[in-house]
Protein backbone atom coordinates (compact mmCIF):
# COMPACT_ATOMS: atom_id res chain seq x y z
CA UNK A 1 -25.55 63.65 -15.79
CA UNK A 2 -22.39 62.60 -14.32
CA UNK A 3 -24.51 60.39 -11.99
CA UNK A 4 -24.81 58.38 -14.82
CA UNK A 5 -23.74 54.40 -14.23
CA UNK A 6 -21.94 54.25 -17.30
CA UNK A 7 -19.64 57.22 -16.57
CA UNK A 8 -18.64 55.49 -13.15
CA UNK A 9 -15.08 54.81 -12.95
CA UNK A 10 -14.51 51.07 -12.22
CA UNK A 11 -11.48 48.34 -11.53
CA UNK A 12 -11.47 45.84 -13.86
CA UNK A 13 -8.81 42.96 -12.10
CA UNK A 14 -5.70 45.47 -12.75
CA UNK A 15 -7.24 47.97 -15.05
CA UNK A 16 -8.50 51.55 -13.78
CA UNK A 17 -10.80 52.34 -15.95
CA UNK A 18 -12.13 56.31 -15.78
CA UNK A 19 -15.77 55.08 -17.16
CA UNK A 20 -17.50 51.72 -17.24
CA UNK A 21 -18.04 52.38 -21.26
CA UNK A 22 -16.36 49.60 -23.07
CA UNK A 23 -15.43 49.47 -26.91
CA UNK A 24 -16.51 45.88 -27.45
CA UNK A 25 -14.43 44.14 -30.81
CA UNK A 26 -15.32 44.62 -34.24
CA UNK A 27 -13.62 43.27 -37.58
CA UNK A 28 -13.65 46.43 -39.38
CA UNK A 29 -11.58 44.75 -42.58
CA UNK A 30 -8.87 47.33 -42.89
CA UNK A 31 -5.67 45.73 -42.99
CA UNK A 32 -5.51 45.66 -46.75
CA UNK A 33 -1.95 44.22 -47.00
CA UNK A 34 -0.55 41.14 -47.48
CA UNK A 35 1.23 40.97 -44.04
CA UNK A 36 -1.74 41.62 -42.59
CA UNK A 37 -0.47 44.10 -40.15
CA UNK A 38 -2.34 46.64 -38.55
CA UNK A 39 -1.25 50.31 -40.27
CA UNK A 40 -1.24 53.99 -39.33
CA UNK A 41 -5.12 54.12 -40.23
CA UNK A 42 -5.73 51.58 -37.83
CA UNK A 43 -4.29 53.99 -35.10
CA UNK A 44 -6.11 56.80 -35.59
CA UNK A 45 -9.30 54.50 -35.02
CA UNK A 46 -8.56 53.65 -31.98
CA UNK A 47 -7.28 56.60 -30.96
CA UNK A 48 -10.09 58.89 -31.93
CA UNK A 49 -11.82 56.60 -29.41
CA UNK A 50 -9.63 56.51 -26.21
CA UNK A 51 -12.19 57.96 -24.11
CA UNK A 52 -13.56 54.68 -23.96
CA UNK A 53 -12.88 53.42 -20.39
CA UNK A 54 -11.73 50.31 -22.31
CA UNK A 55 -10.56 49.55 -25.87
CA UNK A 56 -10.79 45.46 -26.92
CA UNK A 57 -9.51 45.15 -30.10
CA UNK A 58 -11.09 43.62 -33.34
CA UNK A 59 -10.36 39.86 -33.17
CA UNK A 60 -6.67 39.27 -33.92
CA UNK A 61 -5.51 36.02 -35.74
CA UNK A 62 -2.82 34.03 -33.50
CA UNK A 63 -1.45 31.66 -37.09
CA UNK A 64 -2.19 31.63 -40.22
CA UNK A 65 -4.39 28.62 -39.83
CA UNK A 66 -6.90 31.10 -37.21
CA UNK A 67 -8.14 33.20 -40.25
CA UNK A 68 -11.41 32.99 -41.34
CA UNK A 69 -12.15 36.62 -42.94
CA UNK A 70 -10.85 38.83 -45.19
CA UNK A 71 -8.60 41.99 -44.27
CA UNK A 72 -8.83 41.27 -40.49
CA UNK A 73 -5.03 41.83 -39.09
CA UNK A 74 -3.12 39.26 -37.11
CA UNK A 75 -0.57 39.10 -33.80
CA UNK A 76 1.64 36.49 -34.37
CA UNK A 77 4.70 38.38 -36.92
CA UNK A 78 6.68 40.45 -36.48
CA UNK A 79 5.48 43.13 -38.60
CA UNK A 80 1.86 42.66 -37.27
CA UNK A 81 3.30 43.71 -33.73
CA UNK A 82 5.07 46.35 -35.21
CA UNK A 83 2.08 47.69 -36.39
CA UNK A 84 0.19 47.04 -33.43
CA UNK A 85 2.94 49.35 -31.36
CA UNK A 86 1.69 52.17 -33.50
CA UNK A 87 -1.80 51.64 -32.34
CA UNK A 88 -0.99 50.70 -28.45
CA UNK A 89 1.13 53.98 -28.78
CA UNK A 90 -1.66 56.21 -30.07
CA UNK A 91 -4.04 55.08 -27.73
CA UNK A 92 -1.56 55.37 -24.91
CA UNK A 93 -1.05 59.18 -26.14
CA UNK A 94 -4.70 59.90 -26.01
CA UNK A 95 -5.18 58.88 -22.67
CA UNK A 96 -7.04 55.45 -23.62
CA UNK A 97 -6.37 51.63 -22.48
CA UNK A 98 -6.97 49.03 -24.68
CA UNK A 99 -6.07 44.81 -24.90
CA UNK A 100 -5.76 42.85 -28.09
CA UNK A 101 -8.42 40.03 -28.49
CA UNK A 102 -7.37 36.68 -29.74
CA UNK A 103 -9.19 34.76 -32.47
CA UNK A 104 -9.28 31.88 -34.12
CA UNK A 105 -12.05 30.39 -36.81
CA UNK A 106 -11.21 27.04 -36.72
CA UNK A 107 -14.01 24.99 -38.83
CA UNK A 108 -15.61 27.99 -39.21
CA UNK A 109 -12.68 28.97 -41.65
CA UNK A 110 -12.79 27.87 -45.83
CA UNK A 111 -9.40 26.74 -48.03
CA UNK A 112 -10.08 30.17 -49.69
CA UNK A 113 -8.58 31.53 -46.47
CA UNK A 114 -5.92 28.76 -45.97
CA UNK A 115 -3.92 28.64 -49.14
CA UNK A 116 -6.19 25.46 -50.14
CA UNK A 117 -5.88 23.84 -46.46
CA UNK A 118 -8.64 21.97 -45.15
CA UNK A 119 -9.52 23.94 -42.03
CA UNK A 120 -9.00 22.10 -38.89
CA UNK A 121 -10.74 21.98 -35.06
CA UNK A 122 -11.64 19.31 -32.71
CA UNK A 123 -13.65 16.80 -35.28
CA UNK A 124 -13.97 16.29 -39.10
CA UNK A 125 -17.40 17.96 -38.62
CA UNK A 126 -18.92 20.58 -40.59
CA UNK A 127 -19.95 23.69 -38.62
CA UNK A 128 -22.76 24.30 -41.08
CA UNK A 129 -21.45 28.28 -41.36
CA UNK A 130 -21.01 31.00 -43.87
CA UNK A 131 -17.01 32.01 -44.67
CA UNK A 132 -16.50 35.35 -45.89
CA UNK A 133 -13.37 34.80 -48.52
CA UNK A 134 -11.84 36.83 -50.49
CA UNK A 135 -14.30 35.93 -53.95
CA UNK A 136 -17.58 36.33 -51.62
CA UNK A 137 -19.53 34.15 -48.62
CA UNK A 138 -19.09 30.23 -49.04
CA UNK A 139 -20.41 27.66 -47.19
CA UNK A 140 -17.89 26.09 -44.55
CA UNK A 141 -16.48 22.40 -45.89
CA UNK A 142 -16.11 19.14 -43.72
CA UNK A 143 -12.99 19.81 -41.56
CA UNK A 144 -10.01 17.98 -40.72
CA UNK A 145 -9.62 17.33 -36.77
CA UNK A 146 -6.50 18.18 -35.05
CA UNK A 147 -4.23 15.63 -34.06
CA UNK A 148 -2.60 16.14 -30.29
CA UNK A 149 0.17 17.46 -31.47
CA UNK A 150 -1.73 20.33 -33.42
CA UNK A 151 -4.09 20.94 -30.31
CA UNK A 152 -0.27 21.59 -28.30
CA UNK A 153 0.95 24.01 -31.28
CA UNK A 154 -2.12 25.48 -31.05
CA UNK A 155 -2.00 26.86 -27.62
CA UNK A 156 1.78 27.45 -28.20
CA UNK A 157 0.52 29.88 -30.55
CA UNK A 158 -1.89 31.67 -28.25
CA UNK A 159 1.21 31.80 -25.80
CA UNK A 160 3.23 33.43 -28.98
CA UNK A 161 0.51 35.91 -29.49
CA UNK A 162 0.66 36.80 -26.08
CA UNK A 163 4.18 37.34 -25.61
CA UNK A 164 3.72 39.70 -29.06
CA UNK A 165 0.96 41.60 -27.40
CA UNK A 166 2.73 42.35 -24.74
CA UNK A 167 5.88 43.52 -26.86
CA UNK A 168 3.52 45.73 -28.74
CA UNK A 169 2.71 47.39 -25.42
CA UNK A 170 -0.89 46.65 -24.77
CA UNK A 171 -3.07 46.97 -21.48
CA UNK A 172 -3.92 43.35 -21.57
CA UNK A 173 -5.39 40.47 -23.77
CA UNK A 174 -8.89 39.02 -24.36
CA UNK A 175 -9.59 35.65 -25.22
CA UNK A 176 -12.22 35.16 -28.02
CA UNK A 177 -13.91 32.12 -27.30
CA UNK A 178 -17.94 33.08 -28.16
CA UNK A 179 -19.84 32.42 -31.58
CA UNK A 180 -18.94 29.74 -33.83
CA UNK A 181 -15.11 30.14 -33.59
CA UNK A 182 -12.76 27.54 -32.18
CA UNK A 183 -12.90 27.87 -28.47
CA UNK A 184 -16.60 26.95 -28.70
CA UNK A 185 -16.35 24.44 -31.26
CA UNK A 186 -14.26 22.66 -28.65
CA UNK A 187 -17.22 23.04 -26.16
CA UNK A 188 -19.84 21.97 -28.17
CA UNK A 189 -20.49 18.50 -28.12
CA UNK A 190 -22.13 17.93 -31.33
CA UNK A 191 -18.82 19.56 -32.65
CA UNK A 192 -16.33 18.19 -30.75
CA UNK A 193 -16.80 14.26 -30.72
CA UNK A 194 -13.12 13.23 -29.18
CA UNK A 195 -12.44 10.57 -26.87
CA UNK A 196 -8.89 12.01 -25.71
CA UNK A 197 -8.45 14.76 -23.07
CA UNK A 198 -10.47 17.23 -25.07
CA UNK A 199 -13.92 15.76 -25.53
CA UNK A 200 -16.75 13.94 -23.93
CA UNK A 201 -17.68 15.31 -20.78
CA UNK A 202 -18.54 19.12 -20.48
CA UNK A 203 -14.95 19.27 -17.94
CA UNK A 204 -12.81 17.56 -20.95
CA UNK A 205 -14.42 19.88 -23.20
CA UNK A 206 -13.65 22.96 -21.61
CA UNK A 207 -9.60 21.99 -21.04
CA UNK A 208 -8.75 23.56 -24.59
CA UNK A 209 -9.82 27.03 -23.11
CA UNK A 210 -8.54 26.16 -19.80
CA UNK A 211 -4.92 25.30 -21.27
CA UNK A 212 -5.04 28.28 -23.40
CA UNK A 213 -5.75 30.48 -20.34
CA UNK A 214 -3.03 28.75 -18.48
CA UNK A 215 -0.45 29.38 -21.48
CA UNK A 216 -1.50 32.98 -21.65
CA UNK A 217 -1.21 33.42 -17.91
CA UNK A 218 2.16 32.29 -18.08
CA UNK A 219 2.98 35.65 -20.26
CA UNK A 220 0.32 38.04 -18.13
CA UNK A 221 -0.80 38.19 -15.22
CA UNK A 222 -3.74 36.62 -14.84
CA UNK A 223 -5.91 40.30 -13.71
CA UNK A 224 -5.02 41.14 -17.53
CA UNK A 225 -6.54 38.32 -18.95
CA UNK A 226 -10.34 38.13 -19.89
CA UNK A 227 -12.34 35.94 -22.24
CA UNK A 228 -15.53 36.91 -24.76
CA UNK A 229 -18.12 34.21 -24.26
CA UNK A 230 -21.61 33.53 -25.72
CA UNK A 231 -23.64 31.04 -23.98
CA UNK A 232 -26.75 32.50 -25.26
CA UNK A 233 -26.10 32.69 -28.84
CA UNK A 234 -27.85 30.28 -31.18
CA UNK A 235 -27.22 29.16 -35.11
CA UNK A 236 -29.22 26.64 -36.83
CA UNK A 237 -28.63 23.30 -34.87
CA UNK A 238 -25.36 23.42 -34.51
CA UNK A 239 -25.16 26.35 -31.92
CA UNK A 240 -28.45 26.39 -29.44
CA UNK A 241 -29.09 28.48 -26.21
CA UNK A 242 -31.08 25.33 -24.72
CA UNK A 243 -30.79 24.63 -20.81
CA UNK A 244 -27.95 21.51 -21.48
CA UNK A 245 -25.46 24.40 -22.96
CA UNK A 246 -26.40 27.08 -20.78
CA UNK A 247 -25.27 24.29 -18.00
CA UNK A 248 -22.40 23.41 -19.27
CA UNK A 249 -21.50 26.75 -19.14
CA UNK A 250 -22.88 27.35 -15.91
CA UNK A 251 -20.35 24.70 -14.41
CA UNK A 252 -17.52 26.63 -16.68
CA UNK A 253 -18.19 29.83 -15.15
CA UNK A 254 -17.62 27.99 -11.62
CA UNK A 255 -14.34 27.12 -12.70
CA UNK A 256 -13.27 30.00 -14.08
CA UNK A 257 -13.90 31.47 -10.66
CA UNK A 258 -10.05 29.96 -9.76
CA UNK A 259 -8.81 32.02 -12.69
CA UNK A 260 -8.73 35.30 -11.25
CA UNK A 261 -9.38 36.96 -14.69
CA UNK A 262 -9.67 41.01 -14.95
CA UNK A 263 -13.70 40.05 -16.20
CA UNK A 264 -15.50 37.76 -18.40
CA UNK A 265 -16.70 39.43 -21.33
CA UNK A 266 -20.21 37.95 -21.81
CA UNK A 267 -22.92 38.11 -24.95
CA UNK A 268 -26.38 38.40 -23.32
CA UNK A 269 -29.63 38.09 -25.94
CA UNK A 270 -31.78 40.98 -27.27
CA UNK A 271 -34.59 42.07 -25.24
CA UNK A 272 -36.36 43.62 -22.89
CA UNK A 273 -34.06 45.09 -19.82
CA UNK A 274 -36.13 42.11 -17.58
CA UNK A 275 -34.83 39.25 -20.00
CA UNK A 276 -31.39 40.64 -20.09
CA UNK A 277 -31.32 41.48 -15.92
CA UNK A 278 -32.56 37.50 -15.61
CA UNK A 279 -30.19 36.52 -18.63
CA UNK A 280 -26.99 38.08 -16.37
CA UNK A 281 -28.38 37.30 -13.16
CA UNK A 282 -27.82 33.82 -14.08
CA UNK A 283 -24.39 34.36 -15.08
CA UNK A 284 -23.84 35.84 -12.04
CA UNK A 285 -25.06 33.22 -9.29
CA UNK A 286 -22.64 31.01 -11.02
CA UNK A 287 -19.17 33.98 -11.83
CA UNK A 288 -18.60 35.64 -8.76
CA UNK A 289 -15.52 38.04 -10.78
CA UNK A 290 -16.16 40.90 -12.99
CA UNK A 291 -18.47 40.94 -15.81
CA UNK A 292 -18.53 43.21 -18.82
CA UNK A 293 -22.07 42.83 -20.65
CA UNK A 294 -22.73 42.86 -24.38
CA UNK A 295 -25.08 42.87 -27.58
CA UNK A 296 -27.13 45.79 -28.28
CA UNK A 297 -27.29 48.13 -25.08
CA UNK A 298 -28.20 51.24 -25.36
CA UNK A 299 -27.28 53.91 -22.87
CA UNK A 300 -30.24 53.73 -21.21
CA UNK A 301 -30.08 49.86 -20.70
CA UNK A 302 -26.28 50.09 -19.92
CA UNK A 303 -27.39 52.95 -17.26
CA UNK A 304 -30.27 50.03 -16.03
CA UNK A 305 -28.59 47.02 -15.81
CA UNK A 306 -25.26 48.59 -14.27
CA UNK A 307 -27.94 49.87 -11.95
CA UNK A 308 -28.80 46.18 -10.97
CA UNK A 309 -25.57 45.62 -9.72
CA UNK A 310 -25.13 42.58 -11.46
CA UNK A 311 -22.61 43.42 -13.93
CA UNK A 312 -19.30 45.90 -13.80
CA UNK A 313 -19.49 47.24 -17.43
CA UNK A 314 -21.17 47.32 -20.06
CA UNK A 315 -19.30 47.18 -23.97
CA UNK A 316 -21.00 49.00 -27.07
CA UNK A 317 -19.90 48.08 -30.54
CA UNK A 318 -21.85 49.54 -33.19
CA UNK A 319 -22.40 52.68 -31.70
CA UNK A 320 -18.85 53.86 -31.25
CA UNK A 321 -18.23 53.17 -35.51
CA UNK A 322 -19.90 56.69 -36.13
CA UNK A 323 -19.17 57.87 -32.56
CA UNK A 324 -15.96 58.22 -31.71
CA UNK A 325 -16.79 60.26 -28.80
CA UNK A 326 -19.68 58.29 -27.51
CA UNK A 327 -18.94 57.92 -23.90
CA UNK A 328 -18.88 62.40 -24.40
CA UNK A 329 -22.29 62.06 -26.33
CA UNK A 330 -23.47 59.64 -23.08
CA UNK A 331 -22.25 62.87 -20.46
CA UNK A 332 -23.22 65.46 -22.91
CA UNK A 333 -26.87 63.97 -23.56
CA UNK A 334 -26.05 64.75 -27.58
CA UNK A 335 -27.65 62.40 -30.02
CA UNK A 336 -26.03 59.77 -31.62
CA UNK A 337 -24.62 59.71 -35.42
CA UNK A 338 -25.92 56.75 -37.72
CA UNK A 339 -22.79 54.95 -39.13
CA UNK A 340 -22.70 53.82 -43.30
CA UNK A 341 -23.35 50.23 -43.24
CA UNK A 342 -21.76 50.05 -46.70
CA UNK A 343 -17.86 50.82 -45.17
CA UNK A 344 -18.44 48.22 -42.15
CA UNK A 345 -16.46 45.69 -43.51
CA UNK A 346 -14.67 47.54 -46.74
CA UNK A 347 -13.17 51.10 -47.50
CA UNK A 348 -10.18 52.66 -46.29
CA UNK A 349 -10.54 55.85 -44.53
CA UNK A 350 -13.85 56.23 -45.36
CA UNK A 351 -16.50 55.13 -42.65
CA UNK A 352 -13.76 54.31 -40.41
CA UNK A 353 -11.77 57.45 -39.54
CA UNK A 354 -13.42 60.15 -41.23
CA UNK A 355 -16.96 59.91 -38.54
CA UNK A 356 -16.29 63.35 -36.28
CA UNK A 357 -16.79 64.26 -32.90
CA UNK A 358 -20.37 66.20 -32.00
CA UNK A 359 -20.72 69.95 -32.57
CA UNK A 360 -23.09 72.34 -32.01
CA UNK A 361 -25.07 73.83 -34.72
């Protein structure tokens, strides 16, 4: 079955990738410390899963004001890059590639988080989320909104992160800017309700990301930079899918076109393999670079819509927690291993590094 579209080696900007399997993010709340600093645990994750033609990283915090969840490790100390040597390092050793994704929660954060600090983004506007703090899910609060000054520390910080990602030896970064998290707070308009630079049209909207990418690129080069979008993703009124977002974002993906990026790492809807070959299509009349498609493929859709030609990868997330050898189990034909949904998001080794490769019986 090495015919197989997903086992196709492919060029992503400057990455060679031996497969067009991708190991999409996931906050797998395991940096139980208070530096918040990936650990040796966290390196034998990702290194049990190197075959992966790609490794993206659970989302990384770039300050203390970006986190929004518990146990999820950061990139902007020290200690956190130290730690995320180890894992670049192991990955390296097993013959894998893999970029550090940058997040930040912005509103969609709580004081639990915070120390007691109001959360901040573009407007004193209340996402209308869930925050999962340390004593249990809260409702979000009214925000504070960044002053200029904050919105130009901000992206300072995304440079910082960058220049520690690349210290701590990774392939490249990602840019997490999908969901309810800051980058897309900034884009929405019923969020983001500034009259400076950064809000009113859909253009001043989308400078935050812009700037960010800009600050980034002036650390990588710009083929190692990608971003995680979700144009399709809907929550409550806040967050809709309707044909005003999807062309705002249409007229974003033009202009990222001058970015050069190694891909745009894009959330498509579930479905049938029609909806999701019209969802990309439209993606792609408007982002002529590479695209690496997400939510709920299975290998038979990622075979299918690779097929299309319309996209250059496909990422998996769930599937490679109990399968660290999933791209084999995709060559091999083996079945796939259902993962513990009770150690997604707690446990130490357990339901993280203790899921084996397939054997015979």
């Amino acid at each position: 079955m090495t015919t197989q579209p997903l086992l196709q080696p492919v060029r992503l900007g400057a990455l060679e990738l031996p497969n067009s399997v991708v190991m999409a993010p996931m906050t797998r709340a395991r940096a139980q410390n208070a530096e918040l600093a990936p650990t040796d645990l966290h390196a034998t994750y990702y290194a049990q899963r190197a075959s992966a033609g790609l490794i993206v990283t659970e989302g990384t915090w770039v300050n203390p004001d970006a986190i929004g969840f518990i146990h999820a490790p950061g990139i902007y100390t020290d200690t956190q890059t130290a730690g995320w040597v180890k894992v670049t390092e192991a990955v390296h050793e097993a013959g894998g590639r893999i970029v550090s994704q940058f997040g930040h929660l912005g509103t969609a954060s709580h004081p639990d988080h915070l120390s007691g600090r109001l959360p901040a983004g573009p407007s004193a506007i209340n996402p209308g989320e869930r925050s999962f703090t340390p004593s249990g899910p809260k409702n979000t609060v009214t925000p504070r909104a960044y002053t200029a000054t904050e919105i130009a520390a901000t992206i300072a910080d995304y440079r910082h992160a960058a220049e520690n990602a690349r210290r701590a030896g990774f392939d490249g970064v990602e840019i997490h800017a999908q969901q309810s998290h800051l980058i897309p707070q900034f884009l929405n308009p019923r969020l983001n309700q500034r009259t400076d630079a950064y809000g009113g049209s859909s253009e001043k909207r989308a400078q935050f990301l812009l700037d960010i990418l800009d600050a980034v690129g002036d650390v990588w080069g710009s083929d190692r930079i990608s971003v995680k979008m979700s144009p399709g993703w809907a929550n409550g009124t806040t967050f809709t899918a309707d044909e005003e977002t999807l062309a705002d974002y249409d007229q974003l993906f033009k202009k990222l076109n001058d970015s050069n990026l190694a891909y745009l790492h894009l959330l498509g809807t579930p479905g049938t393999i029609e909806e999701r070959i019209a969802l990309f299509s439209r993606y792609r009349a408007h982002y002529q670079g590479n695209i690496v498609a997400n939510l709920g493929f299975t290998q038979a859709l990622g075979n299918e819509i690779l097929d299309h030609g319309i996209v250059n990868a496909v990422s998996f997330a769930e599937p490679f927690i109990a399968n660290p050898d999933l791209v084999e189990r995709f060559a091999q034909g083996h079945p796939l291993a259902d993962g513990d949904r009770d150690t997604y998001y707690a446990g130490h080794a357990e339901g993280y590094t203790d899921y084996p490769a397939f054997t015979a019986n």
